[in-house]
N, C-alpha and C. Protein backbone atom coordinates (compact mmCIF):
# COMPACT_ATOMS: atom_id res chain seq x y z
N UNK A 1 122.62 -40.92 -73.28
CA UNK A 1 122.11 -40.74 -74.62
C UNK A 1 122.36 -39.30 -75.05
N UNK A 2 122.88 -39.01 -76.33
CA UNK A 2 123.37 -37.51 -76.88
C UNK A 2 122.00 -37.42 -77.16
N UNK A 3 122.02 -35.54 -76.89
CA UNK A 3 121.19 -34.59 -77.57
C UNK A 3 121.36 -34.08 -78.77
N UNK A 4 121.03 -33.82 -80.09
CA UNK A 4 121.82 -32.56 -80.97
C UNK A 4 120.18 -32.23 -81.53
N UNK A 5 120.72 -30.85 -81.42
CA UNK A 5 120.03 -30.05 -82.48
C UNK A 5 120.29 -29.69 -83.93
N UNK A 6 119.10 -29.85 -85.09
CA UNK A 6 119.67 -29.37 -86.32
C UNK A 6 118.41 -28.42 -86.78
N UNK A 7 119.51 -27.41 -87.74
CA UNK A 7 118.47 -26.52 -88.01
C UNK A 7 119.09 -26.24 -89.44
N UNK A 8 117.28 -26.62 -90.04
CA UNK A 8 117.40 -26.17 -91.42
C UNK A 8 116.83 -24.75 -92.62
N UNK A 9 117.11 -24.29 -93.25
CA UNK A 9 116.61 -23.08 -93.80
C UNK A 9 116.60 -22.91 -95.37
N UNK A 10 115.93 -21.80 -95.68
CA UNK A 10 116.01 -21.64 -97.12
C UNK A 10 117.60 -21.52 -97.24
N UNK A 11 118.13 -20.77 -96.62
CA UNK A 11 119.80 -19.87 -96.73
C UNK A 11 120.94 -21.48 -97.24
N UNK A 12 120.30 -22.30 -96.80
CA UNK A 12 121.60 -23.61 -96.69
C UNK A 12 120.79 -23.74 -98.00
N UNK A 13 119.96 -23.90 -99.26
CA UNK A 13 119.58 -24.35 -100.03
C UNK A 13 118.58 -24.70 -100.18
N UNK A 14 117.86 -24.91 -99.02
CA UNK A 14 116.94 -25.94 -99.01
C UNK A 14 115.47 -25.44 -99.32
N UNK A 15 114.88 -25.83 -100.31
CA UNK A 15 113.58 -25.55 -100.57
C UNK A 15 112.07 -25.80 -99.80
N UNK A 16 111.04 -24.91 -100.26
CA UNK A 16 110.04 -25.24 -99.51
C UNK A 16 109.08 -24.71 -100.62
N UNK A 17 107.72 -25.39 -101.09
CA UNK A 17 107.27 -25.05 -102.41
C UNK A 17 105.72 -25.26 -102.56
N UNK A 18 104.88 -24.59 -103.01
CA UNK A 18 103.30 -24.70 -103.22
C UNK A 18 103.73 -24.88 -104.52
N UNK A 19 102.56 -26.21 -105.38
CA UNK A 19 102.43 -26.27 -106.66
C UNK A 19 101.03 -25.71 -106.54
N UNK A 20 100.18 -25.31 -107.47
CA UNK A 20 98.91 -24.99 -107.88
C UNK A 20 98.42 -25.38 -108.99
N UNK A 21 97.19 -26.03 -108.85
CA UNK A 21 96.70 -26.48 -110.31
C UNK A 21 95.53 -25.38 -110.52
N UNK A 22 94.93 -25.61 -111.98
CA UNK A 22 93.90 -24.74 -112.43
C UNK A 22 92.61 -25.32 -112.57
N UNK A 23 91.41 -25.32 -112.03
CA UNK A 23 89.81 -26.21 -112.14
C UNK A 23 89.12 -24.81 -112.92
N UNK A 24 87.92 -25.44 -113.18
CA UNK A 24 86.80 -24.81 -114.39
C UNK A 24 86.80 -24.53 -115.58
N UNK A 25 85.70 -23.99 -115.99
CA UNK A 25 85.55 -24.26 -117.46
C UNK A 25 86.31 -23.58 -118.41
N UNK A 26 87.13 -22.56 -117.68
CA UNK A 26 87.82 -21.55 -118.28
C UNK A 26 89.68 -22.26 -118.33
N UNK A 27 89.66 -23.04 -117.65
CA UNK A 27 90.59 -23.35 -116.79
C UNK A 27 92.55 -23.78 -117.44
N UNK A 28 91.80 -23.81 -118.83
CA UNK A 28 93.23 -23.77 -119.80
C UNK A 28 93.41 -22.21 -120.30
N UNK A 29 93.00 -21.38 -119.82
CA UNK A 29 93.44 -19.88 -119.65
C UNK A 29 94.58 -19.58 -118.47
N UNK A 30 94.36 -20.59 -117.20
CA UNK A 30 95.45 -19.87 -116.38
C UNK A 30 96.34 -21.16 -115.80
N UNK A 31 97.24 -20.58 -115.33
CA UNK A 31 98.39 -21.37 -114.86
C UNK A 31 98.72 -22.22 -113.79
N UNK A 32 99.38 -23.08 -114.27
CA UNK A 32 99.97 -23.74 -112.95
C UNK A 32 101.20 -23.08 -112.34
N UNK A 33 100.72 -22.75 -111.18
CA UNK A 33 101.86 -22.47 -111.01
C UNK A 33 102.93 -23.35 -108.82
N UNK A 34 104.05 -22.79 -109.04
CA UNK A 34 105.15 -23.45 -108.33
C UNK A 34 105.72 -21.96 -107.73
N UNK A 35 105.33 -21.68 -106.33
CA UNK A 35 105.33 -20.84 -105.43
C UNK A 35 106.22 -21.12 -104.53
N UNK A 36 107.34 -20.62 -104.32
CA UNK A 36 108.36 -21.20 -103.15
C UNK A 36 107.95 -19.70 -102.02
N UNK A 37 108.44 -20.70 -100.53
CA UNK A 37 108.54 -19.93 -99.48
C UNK A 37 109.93 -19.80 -99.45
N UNK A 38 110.45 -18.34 -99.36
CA UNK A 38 112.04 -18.12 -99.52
C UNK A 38 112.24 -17.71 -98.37
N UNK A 39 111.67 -17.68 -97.30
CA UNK A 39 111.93 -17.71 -95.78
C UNK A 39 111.28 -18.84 -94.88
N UNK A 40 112.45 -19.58 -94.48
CA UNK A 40 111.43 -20.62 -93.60
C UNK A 40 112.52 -21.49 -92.64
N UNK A 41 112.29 -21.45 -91.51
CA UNK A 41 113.59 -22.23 -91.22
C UNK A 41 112.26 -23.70 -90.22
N UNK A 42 113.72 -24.60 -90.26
CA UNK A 42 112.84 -25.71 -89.34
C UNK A 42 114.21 -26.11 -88.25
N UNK A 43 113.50 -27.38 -87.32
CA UNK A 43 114.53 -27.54 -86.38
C UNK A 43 113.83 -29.22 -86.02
N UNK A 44 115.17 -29.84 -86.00
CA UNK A 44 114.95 -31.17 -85.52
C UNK A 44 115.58 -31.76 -84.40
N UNK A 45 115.19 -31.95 -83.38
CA UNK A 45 115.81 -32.28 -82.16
C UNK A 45 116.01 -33.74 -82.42
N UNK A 46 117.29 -34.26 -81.53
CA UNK A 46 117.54 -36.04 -81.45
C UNK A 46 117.97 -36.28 -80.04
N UNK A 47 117.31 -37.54 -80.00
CA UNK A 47 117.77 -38.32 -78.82
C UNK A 47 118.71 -39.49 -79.20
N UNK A 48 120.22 -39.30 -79.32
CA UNK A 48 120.42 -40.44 -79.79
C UNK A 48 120.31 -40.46 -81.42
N UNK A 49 119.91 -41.94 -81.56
CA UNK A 49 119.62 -42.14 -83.55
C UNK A 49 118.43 -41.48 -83.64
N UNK A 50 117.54 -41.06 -83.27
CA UNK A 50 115.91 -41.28 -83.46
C UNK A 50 115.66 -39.20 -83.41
N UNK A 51 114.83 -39.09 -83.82
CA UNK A 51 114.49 -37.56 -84.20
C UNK A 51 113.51 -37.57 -83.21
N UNK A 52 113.01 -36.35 -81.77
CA UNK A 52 112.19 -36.51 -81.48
C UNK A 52 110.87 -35.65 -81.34
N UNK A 53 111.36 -34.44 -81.82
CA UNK A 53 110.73 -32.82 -82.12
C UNK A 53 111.16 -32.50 -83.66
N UNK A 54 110.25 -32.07 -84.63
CA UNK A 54 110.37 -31.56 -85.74
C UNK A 54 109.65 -30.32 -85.71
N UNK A 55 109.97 -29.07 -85.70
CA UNK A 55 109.17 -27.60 -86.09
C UNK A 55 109.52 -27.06 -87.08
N UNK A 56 108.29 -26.44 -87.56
CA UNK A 56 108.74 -25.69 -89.05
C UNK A 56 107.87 -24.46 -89.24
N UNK A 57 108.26 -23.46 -89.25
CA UNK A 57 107.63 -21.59 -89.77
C UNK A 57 108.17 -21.33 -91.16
N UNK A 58 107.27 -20.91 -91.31
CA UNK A 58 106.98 -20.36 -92.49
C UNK A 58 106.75 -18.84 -92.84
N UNK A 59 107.40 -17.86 -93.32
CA UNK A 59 107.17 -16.93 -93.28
C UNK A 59 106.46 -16.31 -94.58
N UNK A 60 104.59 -16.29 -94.33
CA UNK A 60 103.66 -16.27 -95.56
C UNK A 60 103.92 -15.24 -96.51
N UNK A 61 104.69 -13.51 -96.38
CA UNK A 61 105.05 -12.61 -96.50
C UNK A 61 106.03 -12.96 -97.86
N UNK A 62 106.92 -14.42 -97.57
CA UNK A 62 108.01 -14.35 -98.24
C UNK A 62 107.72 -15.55 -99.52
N UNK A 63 106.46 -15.47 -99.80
CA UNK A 63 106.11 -16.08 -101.12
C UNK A 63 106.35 -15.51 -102.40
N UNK A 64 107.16 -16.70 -103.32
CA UNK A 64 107.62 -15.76 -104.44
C UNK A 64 107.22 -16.42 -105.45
N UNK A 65 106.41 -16.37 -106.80
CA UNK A 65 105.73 -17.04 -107.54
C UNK A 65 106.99 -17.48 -108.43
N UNK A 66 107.69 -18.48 -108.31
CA UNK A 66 108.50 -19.16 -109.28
C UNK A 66 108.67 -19.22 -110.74
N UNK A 67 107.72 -19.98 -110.64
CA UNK A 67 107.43 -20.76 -112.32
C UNK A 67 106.00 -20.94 -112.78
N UNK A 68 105.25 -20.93 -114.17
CA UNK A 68 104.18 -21.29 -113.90
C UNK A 68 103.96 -21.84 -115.34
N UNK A 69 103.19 -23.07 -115.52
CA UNK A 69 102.83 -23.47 -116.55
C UNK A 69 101.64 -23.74 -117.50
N UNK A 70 101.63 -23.85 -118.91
CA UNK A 70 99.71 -23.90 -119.14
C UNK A 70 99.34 -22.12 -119.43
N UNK A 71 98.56 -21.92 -119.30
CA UNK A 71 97.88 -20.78 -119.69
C UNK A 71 98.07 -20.36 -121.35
N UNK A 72 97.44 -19.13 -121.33
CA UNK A 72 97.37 -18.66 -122.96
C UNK A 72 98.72 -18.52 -123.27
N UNK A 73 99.30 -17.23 -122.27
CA UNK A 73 100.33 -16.49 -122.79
C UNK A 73 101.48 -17.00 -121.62
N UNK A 74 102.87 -16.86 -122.02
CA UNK A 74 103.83 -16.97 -121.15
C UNK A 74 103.48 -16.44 -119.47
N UNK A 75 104.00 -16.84 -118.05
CA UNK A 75 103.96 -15.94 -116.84
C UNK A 75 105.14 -15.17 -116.83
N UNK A 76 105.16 -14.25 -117.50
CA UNK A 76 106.12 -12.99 -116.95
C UNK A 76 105.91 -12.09 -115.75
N UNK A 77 107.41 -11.25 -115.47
CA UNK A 77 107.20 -10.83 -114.44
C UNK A 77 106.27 -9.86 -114.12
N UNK A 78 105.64 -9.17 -114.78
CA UNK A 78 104.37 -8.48 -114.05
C UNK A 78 103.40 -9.52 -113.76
N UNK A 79 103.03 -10.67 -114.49
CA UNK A 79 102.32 -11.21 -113.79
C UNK A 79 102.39 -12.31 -112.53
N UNK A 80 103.10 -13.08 -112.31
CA UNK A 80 104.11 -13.16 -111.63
C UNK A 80 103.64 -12.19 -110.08
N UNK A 81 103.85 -11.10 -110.07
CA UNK A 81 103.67 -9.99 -109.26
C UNK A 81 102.33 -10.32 -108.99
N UNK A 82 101.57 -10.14 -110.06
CA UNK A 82 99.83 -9.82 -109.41
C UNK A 82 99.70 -11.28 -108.89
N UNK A 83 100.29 -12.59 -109.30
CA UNK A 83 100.05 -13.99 -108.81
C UNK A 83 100.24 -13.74 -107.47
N UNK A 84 101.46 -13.16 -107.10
CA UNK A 84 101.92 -12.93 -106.06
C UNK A 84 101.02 -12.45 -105.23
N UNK A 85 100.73 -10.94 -105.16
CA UNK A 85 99.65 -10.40 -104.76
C UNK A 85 98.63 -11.29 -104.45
N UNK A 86 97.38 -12.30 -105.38
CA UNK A 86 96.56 -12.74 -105.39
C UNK A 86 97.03 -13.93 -103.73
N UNK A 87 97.90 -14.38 -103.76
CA UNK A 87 98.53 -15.42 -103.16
C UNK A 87 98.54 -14.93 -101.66
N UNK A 88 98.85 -13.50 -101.72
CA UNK A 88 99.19 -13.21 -100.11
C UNK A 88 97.49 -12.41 -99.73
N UNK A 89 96.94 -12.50 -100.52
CA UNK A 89 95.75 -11.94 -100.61
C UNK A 89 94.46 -13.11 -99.59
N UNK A 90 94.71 -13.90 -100.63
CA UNK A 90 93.94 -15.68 -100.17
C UNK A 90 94.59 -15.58 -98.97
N UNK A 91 95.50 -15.86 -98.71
CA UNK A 91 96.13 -16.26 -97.38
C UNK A 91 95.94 -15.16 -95.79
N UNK A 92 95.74 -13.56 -96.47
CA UNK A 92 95.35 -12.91 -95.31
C UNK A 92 96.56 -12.92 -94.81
N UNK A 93 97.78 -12.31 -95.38
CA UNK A 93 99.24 -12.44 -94.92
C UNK A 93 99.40 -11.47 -93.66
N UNK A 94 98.25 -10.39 -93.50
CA UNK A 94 98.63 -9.41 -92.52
C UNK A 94 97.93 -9.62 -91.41
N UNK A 95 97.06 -10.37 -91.69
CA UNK A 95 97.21 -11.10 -90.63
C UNK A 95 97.22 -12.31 -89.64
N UNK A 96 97.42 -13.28 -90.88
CA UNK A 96 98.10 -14.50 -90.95
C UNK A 96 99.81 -14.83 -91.05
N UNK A 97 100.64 -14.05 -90.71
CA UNK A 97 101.63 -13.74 -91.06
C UNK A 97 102.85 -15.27 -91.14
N UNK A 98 102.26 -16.35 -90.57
CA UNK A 98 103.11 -17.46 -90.07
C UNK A 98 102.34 -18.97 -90.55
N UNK A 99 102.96 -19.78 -91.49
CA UNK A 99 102.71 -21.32 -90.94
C UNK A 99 103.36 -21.91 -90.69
N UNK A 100 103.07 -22.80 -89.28
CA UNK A 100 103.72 -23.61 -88.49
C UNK A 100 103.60 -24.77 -88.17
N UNK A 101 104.32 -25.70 -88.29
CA UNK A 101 104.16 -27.09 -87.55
C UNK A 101 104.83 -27.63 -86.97
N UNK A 102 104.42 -28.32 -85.66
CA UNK A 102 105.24 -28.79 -84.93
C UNK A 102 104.74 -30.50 -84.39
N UNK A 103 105.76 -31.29 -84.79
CA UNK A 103 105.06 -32.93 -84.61
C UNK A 103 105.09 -32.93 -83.00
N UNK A 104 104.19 -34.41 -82.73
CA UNK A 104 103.65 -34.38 -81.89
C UNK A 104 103.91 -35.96 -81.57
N UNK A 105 104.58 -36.71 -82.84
CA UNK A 105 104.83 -38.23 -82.44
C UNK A 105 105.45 -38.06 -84.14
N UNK A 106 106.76 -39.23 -83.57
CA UNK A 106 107.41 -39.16 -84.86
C UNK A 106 107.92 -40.97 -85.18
N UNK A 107 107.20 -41.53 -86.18
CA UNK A 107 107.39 -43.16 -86.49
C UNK A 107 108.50 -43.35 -87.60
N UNK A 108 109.24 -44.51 -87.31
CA UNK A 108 110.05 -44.75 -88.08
C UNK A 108 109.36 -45.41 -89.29
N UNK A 109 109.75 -45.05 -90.36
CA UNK A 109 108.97 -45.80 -91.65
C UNK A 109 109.93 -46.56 -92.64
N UNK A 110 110.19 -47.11 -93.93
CA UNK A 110 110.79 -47.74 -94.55
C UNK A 110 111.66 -46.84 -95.73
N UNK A 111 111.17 -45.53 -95.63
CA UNK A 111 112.17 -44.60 -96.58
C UNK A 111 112.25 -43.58 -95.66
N UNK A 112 112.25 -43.40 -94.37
CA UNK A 112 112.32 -42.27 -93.36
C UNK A 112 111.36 -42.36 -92.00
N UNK A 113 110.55 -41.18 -92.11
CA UNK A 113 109.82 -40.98 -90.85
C UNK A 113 108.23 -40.58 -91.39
N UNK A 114 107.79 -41.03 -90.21
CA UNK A 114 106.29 -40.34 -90.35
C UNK A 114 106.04 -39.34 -89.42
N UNK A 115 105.84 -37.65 -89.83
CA UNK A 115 105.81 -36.97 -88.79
C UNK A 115 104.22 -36.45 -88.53
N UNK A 116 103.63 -37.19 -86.96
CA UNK A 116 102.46 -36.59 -86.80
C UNK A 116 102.22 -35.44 -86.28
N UNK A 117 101.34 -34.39 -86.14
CA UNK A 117 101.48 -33.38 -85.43
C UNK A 117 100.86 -32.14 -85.90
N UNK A 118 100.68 -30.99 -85.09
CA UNK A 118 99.61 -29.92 -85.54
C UNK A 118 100.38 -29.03 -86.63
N UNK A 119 99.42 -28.59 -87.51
CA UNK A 119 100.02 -27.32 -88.73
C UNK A 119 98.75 -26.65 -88.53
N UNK A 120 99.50 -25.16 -88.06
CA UNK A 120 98.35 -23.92 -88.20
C UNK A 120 99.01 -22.67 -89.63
N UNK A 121 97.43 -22.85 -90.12
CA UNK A 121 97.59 -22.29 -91.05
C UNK A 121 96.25 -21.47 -91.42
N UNK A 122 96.84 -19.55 -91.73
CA UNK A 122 95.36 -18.57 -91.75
C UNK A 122 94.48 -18.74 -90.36
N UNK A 123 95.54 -19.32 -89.38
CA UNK A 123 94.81 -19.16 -88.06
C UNK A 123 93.81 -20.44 -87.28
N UNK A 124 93.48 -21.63 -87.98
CA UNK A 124 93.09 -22.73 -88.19
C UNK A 124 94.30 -23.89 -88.01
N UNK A 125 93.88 -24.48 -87.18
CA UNK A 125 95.45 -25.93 -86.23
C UNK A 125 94.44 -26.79 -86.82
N UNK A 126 94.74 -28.03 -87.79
CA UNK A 126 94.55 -29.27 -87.75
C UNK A 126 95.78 -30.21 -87.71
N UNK A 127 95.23 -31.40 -87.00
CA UNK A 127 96.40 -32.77 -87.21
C UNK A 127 96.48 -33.14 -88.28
N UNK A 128 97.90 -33.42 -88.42
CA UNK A 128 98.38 -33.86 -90.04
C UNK A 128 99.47 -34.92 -89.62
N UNK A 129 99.34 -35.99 -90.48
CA UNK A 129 100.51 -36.39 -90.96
C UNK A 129 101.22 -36.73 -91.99
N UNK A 130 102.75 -36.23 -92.01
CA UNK A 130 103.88 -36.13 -92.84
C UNK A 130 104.76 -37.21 -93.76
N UNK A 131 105.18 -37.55 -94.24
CA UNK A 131 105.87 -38.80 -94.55
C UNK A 131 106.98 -38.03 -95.04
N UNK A 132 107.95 -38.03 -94.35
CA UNK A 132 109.57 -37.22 -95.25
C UNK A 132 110.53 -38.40 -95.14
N UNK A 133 110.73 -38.35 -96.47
CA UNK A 133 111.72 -39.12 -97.18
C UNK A 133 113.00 -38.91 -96.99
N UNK A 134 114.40 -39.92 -95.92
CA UNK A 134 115.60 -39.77 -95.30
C UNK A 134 116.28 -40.44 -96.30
N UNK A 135 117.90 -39.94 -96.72
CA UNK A 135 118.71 -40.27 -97.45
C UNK A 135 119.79 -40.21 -96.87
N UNK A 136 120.72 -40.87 -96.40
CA UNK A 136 122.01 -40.69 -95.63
C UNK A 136 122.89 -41.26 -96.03
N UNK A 137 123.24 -39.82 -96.46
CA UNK A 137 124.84 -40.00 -97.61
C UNK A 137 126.35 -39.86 -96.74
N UNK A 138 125.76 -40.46 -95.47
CA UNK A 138 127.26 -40.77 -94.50
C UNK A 138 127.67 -38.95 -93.76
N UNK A 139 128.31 -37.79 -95.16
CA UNK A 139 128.21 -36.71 -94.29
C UNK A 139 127.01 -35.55 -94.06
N UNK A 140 126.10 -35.82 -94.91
CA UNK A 140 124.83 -35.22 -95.20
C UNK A 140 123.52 -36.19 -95.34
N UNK A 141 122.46 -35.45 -95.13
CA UNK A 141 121.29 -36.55 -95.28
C UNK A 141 120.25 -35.82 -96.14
N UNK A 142 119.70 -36.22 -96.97
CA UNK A 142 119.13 -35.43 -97.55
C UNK A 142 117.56 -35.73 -97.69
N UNK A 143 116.51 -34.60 -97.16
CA UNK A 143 115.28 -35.08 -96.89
C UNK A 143 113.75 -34.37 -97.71
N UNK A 144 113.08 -34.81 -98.18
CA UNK A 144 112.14 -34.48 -98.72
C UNK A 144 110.42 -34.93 -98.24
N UNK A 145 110.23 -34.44 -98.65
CA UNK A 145 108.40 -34.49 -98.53
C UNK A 145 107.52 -33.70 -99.45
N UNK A 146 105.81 -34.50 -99.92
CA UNK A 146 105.41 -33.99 -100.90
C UNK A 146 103.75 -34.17 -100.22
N UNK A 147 102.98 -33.22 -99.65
CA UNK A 147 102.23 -33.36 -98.76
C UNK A 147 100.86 -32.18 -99.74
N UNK A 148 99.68 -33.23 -99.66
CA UNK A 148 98.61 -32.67 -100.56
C UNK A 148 98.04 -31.63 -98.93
N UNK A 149 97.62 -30.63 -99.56
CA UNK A 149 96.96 -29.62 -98.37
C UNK A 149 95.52 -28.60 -98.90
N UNK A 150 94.43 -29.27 -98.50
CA UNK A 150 93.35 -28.44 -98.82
C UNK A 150 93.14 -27.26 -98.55
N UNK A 151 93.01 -26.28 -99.35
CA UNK A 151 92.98 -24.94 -98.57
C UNK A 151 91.82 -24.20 -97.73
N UNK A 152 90.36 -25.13 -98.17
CA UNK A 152 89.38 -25.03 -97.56
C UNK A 152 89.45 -25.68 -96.16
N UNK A 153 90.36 -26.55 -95.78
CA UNK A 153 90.24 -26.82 -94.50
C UNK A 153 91.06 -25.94 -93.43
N UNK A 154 90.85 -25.21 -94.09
CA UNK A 154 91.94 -23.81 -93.18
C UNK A 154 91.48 -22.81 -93.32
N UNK A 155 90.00 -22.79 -94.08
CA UNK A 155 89.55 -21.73 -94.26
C UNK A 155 89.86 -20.50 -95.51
N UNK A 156 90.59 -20.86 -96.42
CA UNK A 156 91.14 -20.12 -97.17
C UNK A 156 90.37 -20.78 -98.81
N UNK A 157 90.11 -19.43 -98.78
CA UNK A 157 89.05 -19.65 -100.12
C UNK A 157 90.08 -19.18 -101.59
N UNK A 158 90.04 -20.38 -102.20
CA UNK A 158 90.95 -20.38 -103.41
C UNK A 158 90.81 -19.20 -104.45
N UNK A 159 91.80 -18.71 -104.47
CA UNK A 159 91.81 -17.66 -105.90
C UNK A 159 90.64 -17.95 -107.41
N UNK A 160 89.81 -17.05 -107.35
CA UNK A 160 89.41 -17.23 -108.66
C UNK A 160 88.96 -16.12 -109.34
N UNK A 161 88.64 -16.18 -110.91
CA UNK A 161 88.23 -14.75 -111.71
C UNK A 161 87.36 -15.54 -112.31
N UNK A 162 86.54 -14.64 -113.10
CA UNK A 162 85.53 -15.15 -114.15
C UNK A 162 84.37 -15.63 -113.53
N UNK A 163 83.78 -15.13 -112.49
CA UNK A 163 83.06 -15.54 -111.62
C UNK A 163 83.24 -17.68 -111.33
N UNK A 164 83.95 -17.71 -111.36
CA UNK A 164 84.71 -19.12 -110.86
C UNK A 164 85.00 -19.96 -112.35
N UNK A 165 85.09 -19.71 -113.60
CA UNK A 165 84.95 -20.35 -114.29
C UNK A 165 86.64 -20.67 -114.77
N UNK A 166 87.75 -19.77 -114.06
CA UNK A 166 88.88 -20.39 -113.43
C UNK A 166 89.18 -20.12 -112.51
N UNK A 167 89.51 -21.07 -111.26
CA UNK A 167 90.09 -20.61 -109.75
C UNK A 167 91.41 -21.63 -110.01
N UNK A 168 91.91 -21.48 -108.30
CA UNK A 168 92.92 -22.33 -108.37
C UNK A 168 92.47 -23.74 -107.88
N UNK A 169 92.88 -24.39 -108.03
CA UNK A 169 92.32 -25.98 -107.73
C UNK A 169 92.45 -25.88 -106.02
N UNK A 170 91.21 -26.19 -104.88
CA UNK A 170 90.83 -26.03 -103.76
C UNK A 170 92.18 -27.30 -103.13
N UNK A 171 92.72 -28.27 -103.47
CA UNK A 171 94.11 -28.88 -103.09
C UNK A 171 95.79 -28.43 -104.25
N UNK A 172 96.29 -28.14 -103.03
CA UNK A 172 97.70 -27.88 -103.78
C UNK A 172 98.38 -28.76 -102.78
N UNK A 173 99.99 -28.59 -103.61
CA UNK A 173 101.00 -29.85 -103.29
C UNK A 173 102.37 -28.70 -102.75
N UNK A 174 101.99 -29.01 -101.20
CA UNK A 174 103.54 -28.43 -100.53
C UNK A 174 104.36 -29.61 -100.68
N UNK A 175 105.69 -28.76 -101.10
CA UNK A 175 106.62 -30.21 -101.12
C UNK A 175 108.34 -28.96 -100.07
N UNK A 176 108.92 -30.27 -100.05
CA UNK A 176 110.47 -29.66 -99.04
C UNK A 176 111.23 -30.53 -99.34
N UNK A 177 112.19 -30.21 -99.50
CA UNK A 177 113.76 -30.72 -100.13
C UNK A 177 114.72 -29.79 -99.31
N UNK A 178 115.71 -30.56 -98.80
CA UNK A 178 116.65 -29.82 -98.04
C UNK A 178 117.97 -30.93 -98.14
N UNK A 179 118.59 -30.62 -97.49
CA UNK A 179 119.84 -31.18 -96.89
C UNK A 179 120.88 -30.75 -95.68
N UNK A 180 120.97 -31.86 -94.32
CA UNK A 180 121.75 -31.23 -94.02
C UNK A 180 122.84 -32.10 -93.65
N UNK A 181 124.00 -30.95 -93.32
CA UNK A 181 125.35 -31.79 -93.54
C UNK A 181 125.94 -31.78 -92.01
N UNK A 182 126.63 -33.09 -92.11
CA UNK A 182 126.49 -33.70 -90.75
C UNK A 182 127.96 -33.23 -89.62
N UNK A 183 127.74 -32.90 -88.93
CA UNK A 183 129.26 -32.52 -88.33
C UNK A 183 130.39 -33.64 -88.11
N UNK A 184 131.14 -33.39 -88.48
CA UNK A 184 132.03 -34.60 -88.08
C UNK A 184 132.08 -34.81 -86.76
């Protein structure tokens, strides 16, 4: 039975992304916003057809506030910046510097895989499982996932001003889109 290793990264294209919503009474004052990790690589081991190790780091440092939507006024780049700031702030980047996951059992499903397995994040390991969506376009495969993640269960207390009357909504939506291309 063949071994191969594949390894995927921001550098080949491939995305990795926090959405954020806005809760409270204030809460059509601030933004949604779409936070990509622009450093992150992962690695998928195979036995054969079947995937049997999936790991993925994250480098928290390399959060860059994208896009953001809603609020009063446009997100330009100074603000943008302080989002930024606020973001590595919540997270305790210095000394949380990494999130990681690595499955622990991986099921075949009807649009891909189900990947079970630990994600530590702000220093806090819970079990999670994944559902990433497989596309195999013969020389490339192209894979996604859209995974809800509480931030209170990791200990990370959501951004807010106005003495809470807007924070960021206590669940956001990591999502990953990649592709990789297959060796002949």
């Amino acid at each position: 039975m063949s071994t191969e290793s594949w390894t995927l990264d921001a550098a080949d294209g491939g995305q990795l992304a926090v959405r954020t919503d806005v809760v409270g009474k204030a809460s059509r004052m601030g933004h949604r916003l779409t936070i990509a990790v622009t450093s992150w690589t992962a690695t998928v081991e195979w036995s054969g057809d079947a995937p049997t190790t999936v790991a993925l780091t994250a480098e928290v440092a390399s959060l860059d506030v994208v896009h953001g939507e809603g609020g009063l006024t446009p997100l330009l780049g100074p603000e943008k910046v302080v989002a930024k700031a606020n973001a590595l702030k919540s997270f305790d980047a210095d000394r949380y510097p990494r999130i990681q996951f690595r499955s622990e059992e991986i099921t075949a499903v009807d649009s891909g895989f189900r990947l079970a397995g630990t994600v530590e994040i702000h220093g806090v390991s819970r079990q999670v499982a994944v559902d990433v969506t497989v596309a195999d376009h013969g020389d490339r495969w192209h894979i996604r996932s859209e995974t809800a993640v509480r931030q209170s269960d990791y200990e990370i207390t959501p951004y807010s001003q106005m003495f809470g009357a807007m924070k960021v909504a206590d669940e956001v939506i990591v999502t990953f889109d990649a592709e990789y291309r297959v060796r002949p």
